[in-house]
N, C-alpha and C. Protein backbone atom coordinates (compact mmCIF):
# COMPACT_ATOMS: atom_id res chain seq x y z
N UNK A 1 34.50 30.93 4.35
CA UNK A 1 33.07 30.94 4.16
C UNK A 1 32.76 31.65 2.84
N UNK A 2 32.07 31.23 1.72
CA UNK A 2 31.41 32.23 0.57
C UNK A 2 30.13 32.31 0.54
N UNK A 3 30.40 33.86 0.32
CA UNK A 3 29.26 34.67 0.19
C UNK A 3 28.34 34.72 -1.20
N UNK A 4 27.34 34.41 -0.44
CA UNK A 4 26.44 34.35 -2.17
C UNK A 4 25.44 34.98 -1.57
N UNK A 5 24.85 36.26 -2.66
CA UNK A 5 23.87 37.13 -2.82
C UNK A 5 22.44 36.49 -3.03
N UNK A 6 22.35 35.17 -3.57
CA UNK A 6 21.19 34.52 -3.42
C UNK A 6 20.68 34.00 -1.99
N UNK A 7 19.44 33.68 -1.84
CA UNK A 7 18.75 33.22 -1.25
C UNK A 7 19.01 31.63 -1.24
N UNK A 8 19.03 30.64 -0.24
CA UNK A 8 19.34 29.59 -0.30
C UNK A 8 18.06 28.65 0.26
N UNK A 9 17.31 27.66 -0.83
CA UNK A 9 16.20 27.25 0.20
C UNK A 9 16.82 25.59 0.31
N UNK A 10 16.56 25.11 1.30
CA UNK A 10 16.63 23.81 1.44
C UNK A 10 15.67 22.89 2.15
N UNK A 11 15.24 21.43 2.40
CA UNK A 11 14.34 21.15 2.92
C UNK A 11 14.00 20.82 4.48
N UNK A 12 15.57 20.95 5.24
CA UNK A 12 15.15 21.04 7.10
C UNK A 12 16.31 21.47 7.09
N UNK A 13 16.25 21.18 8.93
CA UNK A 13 16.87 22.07 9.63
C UNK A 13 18.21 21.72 9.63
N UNK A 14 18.39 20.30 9.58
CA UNK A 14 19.94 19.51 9.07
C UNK A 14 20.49 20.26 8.43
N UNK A 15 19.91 20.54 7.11
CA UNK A 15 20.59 21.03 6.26
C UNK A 15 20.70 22.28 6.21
N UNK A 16 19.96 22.79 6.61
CA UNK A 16 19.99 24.77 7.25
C UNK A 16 21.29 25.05 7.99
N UNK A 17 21.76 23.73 8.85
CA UNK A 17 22.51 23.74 9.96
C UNK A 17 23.86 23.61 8.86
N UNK A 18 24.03 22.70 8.70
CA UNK A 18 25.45 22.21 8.06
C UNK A 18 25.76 23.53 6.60
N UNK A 19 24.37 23.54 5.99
CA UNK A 19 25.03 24.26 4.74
C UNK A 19 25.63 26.22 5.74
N UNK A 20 24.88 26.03 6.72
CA UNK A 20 25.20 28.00 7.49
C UNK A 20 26.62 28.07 7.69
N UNK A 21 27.03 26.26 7.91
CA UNK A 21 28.91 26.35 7.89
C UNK A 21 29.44 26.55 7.18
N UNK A 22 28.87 26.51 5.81
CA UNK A 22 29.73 26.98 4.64
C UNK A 22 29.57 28.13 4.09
N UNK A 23 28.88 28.71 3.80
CA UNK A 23 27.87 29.88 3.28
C UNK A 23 27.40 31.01 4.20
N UNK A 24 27.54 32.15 3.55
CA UNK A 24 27.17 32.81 4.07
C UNK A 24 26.03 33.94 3.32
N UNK A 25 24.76 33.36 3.67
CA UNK A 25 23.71 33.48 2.95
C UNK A 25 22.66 33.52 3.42
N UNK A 26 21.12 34.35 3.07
CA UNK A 26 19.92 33.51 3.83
C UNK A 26 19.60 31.77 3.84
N UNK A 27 19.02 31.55 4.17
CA UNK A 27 18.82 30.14 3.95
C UNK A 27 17.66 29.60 4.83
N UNK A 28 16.60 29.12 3.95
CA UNK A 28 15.43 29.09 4.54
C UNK A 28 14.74 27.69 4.20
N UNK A 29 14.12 27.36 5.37
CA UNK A 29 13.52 25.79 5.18
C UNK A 29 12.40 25.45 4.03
N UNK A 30 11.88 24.17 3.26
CA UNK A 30 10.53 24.19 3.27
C UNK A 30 9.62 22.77 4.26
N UNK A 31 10.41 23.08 5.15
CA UNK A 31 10.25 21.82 6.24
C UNK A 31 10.08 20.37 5.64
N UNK A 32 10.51 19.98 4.58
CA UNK A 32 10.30 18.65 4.18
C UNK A 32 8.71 19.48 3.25
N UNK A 33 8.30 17.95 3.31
CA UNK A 33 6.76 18.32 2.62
C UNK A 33 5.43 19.54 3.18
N UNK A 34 6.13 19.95 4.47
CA UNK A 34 5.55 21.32 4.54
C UNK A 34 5.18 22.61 3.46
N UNK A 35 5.80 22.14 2.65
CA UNK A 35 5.59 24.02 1.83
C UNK A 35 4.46 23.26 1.09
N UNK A 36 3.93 21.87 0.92
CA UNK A 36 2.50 22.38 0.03
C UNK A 36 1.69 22.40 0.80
N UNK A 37 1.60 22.33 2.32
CA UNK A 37 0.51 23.01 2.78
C UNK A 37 0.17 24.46 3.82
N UNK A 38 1.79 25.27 3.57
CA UNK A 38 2.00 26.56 4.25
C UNK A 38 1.90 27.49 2.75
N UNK A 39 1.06 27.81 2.52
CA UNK A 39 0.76 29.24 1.69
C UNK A 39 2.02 30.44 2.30
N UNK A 40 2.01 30.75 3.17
CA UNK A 40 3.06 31.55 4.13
C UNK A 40 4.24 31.69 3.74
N UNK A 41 4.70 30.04 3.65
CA UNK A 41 6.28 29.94 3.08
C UNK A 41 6.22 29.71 2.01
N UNK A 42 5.21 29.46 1.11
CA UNK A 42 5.75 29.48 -0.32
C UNK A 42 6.11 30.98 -0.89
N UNK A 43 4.61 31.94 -0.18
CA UNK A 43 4.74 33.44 -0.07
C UNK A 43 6.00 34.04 -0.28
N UNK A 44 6.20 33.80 0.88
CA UNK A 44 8.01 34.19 1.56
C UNK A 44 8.71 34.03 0.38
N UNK A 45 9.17 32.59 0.22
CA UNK A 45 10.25 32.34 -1.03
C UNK A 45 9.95 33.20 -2.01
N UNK A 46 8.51 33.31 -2.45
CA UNK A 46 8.45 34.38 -3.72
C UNK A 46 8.75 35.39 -4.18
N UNK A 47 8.74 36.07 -2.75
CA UNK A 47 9.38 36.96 -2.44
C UNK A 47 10.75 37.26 -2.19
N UNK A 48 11.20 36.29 -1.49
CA UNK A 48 12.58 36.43 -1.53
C UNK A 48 13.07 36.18 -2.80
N UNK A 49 12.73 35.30 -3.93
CA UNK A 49 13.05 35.13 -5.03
C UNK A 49 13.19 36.24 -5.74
N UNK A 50 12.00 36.80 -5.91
CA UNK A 50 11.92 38.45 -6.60
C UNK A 50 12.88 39.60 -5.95
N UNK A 51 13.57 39.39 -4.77
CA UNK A 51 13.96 40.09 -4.40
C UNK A 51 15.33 40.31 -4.54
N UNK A 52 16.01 38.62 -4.31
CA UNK A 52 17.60 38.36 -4.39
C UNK A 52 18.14 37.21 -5.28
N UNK A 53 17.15 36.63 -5.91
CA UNK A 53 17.41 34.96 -6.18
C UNK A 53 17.03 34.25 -5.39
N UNK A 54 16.99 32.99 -5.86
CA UNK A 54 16.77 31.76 -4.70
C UNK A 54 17.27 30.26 -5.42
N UNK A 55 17.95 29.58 -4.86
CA UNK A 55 19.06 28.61 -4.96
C UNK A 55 18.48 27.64 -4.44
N UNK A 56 17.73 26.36 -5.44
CA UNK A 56 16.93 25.55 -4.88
C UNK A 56 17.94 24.16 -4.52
N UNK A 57 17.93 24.08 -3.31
CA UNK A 57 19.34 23.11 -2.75
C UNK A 57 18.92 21.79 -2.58
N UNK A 58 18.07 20.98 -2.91
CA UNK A 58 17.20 19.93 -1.97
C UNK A 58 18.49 18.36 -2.85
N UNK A 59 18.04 17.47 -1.80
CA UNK A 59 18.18 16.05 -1.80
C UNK A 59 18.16 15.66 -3.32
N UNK A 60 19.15 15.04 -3.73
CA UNK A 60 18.69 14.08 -5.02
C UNK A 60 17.92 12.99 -4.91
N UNK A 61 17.23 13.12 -4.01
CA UNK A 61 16.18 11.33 -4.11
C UNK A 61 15.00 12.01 -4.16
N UNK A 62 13.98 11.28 -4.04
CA UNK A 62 12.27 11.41 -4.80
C UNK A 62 11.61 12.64 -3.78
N UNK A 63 11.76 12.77 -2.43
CA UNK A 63 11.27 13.81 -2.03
C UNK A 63 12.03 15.03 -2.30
N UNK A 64 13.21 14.99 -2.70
CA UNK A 64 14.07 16.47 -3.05
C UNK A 64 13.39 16.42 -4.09
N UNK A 65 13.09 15.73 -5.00
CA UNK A 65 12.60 16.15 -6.42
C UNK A 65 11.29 16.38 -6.55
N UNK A 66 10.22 15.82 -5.98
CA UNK A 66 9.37 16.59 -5.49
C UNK A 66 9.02 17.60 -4.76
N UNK A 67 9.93 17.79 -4.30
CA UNK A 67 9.53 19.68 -3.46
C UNK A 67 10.54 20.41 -4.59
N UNK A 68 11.31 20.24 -4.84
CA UNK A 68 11.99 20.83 -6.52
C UNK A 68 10.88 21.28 -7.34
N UNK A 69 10.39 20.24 -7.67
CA UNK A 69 9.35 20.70 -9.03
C UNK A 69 8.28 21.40 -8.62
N UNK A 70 7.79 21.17 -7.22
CA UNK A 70 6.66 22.49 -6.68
C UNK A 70 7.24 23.76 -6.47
N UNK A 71 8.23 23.80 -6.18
CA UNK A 71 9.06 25.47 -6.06
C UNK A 71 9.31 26.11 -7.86
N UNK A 72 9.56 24.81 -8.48
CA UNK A 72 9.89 25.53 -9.79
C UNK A 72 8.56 25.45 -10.68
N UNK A 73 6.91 25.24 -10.35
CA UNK A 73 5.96 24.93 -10.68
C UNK A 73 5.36 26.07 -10.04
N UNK A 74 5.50 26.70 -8.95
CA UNK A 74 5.29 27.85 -8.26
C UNK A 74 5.94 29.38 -8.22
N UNK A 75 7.30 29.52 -8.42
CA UNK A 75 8.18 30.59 -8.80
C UNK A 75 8.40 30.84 -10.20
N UNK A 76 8.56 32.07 -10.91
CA UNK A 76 9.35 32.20 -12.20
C UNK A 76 10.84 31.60 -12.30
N UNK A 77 10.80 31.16 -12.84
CA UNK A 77 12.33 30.23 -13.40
C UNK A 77 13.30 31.33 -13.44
N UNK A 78 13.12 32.50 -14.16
CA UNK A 78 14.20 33.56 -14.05
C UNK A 78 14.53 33.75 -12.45
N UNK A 79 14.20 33.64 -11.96
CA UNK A 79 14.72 33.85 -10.21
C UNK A 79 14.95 32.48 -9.44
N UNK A 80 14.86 31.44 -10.38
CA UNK A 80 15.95 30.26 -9.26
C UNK A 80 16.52 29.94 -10.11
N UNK A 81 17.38 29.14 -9.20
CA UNK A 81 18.83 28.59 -9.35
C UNK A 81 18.64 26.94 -8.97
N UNK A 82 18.53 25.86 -9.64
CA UNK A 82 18.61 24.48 -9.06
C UNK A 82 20.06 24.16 -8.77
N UNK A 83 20.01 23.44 -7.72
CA UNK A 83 21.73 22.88 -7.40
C UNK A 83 21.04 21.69 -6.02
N UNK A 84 22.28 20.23 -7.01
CA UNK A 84 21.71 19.10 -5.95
C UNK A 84 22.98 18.40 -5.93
N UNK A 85 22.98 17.39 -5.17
CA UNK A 85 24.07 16.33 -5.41
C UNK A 85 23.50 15.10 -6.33
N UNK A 86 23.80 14.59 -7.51
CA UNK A 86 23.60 13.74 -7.70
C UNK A 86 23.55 12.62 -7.28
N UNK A 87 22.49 11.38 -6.85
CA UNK A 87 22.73 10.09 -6.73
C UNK A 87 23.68 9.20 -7.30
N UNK A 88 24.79 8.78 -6.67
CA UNK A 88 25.74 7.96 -7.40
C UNK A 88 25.73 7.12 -6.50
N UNK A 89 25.28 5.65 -7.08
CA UNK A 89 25.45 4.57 -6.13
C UNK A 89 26.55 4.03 -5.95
């Protein structure tokens, strides 16, 4: 298992689930298209960002990249980290 000092956000619970097998890290949802209408959890991340990092993990297709660009449109850039899988057909 590796340990990373960042914060890990991703967009459900799938992936909360599978990435906790590898990692050993926080790791926190933005429920799919939930975080643009929870003030709460964007809060949170901001915080956790300012606090430890935060490691923006989402999908390479159009909704990962849209909740991407609202987290990095919403947080200071000095406190995330982007990381995706590329689309390779």
């Amino acid at each position: 298992m590796f340990k990373i000092r960042e914060a890990i956000v991703v967009e459900g619970r799938y992936d909360k689930n599978t990435l906790s097998q590898v990692v050993d890290a926080p790791i926190l949802e933005t429920f799919g298209f939930g975080i643009f209408k929870d003030k709460a959890q964007l809060d949170l991340l901001r915080k956790v960002a300012k606090k430890r990092g935060l490691i923006v993990f989402t999908d390479s297709d159009g909704a990962g990249f849209v909740i991407r660009n609202h987290i990095k449109s919403a947080i200071d850039g000095k406190y995330l980290l982007h990381a995706y899988i590329p689309d390779i057909p």
